[in-house]
C-alpha atoms as a PDB file:
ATOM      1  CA  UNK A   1      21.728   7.170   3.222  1.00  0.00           C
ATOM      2  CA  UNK A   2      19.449   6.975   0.477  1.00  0.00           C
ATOM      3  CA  UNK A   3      17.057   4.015  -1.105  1.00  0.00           C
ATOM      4  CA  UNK A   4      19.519   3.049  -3.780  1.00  0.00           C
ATOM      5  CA  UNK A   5      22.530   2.647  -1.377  1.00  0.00           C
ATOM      6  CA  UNK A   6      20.167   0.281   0.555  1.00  0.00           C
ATOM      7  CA  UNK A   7      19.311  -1.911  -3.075  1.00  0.00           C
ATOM      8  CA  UNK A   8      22.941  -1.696  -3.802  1.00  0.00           C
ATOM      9  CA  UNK A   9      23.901  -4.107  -0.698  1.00  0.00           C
ATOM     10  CA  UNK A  10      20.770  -5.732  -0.210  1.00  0.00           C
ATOM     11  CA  UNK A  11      20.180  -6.829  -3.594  1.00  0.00           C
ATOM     12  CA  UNK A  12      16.728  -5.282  -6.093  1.00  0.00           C
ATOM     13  CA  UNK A  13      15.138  -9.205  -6.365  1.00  0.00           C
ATOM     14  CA  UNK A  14      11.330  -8.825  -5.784  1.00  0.00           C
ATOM     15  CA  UNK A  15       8.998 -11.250  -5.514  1.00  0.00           C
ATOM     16  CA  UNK A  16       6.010 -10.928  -7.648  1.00  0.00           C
ATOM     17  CA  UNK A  17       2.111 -12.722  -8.256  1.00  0.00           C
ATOM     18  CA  UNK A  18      -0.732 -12.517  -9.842  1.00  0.00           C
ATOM     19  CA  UNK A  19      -3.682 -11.036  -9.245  1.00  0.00           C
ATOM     20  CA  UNK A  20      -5.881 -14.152  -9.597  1.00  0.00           C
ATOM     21  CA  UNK A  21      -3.589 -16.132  -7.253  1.00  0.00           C
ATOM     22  CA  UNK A  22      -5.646 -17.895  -4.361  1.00  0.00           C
ATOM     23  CA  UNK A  23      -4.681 -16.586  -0.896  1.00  0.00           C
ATOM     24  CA  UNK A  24      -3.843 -20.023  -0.083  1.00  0.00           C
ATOM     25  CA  UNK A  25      -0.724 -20.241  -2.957  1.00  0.00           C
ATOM     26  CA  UNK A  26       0.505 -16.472  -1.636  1.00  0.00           C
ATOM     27  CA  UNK A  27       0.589 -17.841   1.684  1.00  0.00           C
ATOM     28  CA  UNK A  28       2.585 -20.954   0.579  1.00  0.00           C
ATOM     29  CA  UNK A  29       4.515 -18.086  -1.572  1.00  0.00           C
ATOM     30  CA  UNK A  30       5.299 -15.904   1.629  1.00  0.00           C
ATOM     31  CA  UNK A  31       6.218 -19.090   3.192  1.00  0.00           C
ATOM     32  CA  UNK A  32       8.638 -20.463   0.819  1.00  0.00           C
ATOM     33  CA  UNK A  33      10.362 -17.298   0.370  1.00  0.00           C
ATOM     34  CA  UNK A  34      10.079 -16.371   3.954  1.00  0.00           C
ATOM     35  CA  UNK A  35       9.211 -13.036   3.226  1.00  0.00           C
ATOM     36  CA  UNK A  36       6.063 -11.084   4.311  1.00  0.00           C
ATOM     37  CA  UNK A  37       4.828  -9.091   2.038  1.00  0.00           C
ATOM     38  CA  UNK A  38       4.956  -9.659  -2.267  1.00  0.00           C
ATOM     39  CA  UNK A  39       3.997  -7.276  -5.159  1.00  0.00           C
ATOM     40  CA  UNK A  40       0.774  -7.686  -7.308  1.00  0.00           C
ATOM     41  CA  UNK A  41       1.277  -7.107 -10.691  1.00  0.00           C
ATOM     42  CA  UNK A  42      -0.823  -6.968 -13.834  1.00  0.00           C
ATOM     43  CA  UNK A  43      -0.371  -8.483 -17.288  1.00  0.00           C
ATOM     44  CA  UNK A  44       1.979  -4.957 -18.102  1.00  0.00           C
ATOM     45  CA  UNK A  45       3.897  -5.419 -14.635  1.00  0.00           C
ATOM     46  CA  UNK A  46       2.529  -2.269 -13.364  1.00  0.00           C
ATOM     47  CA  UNK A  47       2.350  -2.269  -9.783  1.00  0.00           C
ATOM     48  CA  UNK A  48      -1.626  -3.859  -8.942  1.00  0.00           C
ATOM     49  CA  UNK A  49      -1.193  -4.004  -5.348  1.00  0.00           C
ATOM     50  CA  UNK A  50       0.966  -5.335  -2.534  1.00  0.00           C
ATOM     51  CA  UNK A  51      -0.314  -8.463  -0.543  1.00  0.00           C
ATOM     52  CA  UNK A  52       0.813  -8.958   3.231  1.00  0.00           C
ATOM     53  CA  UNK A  53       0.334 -11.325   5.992  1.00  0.00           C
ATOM     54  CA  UNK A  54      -1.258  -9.045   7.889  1.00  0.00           C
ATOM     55  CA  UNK A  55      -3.833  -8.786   4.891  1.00  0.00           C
ATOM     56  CA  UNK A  56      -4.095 -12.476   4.461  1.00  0.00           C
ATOM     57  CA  UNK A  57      -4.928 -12.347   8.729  1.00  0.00           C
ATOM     58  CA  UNK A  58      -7.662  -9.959   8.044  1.00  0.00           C
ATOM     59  CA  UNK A  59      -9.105 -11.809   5.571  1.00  0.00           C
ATOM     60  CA  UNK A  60      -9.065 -15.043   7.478  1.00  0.00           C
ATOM     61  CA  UNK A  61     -10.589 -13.334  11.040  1.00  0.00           C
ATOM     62  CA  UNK A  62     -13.513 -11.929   8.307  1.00  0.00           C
ATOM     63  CA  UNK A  63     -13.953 -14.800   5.844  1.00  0.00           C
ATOM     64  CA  UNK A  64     -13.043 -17.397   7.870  1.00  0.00           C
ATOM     65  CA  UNK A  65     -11.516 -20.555   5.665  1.00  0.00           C
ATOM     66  CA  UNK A  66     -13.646 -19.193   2.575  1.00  0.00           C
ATOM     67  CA  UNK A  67     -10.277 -16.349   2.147  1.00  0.00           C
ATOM     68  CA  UNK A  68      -8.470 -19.405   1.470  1.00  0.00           C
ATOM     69  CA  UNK A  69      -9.869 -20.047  -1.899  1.00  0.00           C
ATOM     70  CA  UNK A  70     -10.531 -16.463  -3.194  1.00  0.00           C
ATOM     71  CA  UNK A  71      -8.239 -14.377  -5.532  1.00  0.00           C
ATOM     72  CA  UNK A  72      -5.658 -12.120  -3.700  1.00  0.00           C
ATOM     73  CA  UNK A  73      -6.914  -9.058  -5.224  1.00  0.00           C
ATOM     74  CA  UNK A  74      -9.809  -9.613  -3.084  1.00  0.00           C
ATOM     75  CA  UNK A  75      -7.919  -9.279  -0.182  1.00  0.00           C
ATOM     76  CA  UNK A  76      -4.674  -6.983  -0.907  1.00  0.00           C
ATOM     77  CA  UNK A  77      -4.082  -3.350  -0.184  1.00  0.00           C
ATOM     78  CA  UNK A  78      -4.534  -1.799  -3.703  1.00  0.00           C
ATOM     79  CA  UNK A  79      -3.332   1.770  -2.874  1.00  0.00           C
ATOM     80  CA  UNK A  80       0.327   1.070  -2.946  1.00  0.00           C
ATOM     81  CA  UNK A  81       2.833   3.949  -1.488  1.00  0.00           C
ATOM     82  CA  UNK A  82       5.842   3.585  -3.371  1.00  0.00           C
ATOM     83  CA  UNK A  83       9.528   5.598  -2.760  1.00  0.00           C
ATOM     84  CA  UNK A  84      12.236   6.403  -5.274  1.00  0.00           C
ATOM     85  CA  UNK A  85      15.282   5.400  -5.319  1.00  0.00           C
ATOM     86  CA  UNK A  86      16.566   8.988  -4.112  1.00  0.00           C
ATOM     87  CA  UNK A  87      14.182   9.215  -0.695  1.00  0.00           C
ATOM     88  CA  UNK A  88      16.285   9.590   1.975  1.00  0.00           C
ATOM     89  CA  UNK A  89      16.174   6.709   5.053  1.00  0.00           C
ATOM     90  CA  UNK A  90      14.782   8.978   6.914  1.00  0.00           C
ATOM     91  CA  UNK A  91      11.858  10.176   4.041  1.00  0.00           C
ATOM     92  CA  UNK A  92      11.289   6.389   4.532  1.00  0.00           C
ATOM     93  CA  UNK A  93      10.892   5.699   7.916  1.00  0.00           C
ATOM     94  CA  UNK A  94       8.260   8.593   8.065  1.00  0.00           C
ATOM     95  CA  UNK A  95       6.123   7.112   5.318  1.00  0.00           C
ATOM     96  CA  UNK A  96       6.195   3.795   6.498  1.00  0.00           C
ATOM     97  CA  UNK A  97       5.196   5.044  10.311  1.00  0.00           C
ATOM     98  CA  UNK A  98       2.674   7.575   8.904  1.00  0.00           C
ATOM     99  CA  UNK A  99       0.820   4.887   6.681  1.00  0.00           C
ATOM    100  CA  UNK A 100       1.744   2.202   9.123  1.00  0.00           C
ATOM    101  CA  UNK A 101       2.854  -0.974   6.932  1.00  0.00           C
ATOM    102  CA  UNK A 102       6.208  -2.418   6.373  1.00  0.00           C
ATOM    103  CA  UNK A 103       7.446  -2.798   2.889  1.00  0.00           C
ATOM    104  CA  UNK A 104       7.787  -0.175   0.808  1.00  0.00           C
ATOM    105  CA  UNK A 105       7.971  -1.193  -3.659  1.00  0.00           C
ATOM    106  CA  UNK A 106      10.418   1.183  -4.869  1.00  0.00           C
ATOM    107  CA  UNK A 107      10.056   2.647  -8.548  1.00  0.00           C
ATOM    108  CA  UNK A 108      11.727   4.334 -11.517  1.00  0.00           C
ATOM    109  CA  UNK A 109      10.176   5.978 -14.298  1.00  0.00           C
ATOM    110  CA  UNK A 110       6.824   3.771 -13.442  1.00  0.00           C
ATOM    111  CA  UNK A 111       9.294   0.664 -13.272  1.00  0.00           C
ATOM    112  CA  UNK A 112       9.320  -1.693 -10.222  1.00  0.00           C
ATOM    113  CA  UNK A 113      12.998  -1.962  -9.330  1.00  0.00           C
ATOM    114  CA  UNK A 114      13.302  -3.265  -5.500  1.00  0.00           C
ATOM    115  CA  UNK A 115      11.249  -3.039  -1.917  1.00  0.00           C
ATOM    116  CA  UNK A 116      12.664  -2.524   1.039  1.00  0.00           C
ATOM    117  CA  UNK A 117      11.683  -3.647   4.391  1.00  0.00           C
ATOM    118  CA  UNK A 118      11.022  -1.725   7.814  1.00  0.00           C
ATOM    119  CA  UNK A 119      13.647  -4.153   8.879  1.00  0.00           C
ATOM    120  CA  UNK A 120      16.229  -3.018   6.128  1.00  0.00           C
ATOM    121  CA  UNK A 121      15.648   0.993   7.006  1.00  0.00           C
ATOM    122  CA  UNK A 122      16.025   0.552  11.064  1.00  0.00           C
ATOM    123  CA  UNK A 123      19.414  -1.358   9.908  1.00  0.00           C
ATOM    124  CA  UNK A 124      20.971   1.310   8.033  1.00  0.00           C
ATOM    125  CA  UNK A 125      19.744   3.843  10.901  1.00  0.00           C
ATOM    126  CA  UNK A 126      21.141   1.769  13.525  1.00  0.00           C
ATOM    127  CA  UNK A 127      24.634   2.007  11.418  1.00  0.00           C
ATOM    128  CA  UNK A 128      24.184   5.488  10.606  1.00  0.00           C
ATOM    129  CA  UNK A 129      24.200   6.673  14.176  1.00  0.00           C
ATOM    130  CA  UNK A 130      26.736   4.062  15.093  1.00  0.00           C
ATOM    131  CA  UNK A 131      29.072   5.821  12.346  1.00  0.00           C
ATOM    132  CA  UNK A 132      28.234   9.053  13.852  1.00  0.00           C
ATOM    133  CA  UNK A 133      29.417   8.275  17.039  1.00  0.00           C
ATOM    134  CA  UNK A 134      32.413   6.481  15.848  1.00  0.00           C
ATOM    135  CA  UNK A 135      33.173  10.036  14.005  1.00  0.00           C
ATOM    136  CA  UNK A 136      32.465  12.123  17.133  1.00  0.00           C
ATOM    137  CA  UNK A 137      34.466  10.180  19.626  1.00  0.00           C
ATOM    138  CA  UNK A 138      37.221  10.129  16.779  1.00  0.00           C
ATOM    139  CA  UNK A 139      37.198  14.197  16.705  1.00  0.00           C
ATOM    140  CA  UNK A 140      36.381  14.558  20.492  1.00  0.00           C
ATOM    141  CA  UNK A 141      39.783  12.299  21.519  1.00  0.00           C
ATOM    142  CA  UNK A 142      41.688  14.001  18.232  1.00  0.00           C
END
């Protein structure tokens, strides 16, 4: 299963800020979307950075309340990994365990065009290896 076959059912939507957004709004932004990570883009919507809880916890346990107030690109990871459409789940799964993080932006021709989760990649392996077995039982009783 490739990256595109996992934005074809889940959907490409991404939620995107601003650079100069306070950590406090992206945290209300997380909340209200009930995701946990968004994209950072500039003015051109070129991929700035990618903002996570676990970066907004990091701030907080080193700035204390002070993170609050200051601008997310303070405070986000700005050396975003990004896949194709065309990785494999599997390509996936090893860059996401090898840089440790959880969402992965996905990009065409310098274009944001979805992210996927950790959570969406261990689904489609999970159903993978179900269909696998479903396929081998089928030709072992056949």
């Amino acid at each position: 299963m490739t990256v595109r076959q996992i934005l074809d059912e889940k959907g490409r939507e991404v939620v995107t800020v601003s650079p100069t957004m306070t950590t406090e709004e992206a945290a209300r932004h997380l909340a209200e979307h009930r995701i946990g990570a968004v994209i950072v883009t500039g003015v051109s919507g070129k991929i700035s950075g990618i903002l996570s809880e676990r970066d907004i916890v990091r701030a907080m346990a080193a700035k204390g309340a002070a993170a609050l107030s200051a601008p997310i690109s303070s405070i986000m990871t700005a050396n975003v990994v990004t896949c194709s459409e065309e990785h494999t789940v599997n390509q996936v799964m090893e860059l996401m365990t090898n840089g440790r993080f959880r969402h992965l932006p996905v990009e065409k021709a310098g274009r944001l065009v979805g992210i996927i989760s950790i959570g969406d990649v261990v689904r489609r392996r999970i159903e993978d290896v179900e269909r696998e077995a479903e396929e081998i039982k089928a030709y072992i009783a056949g």
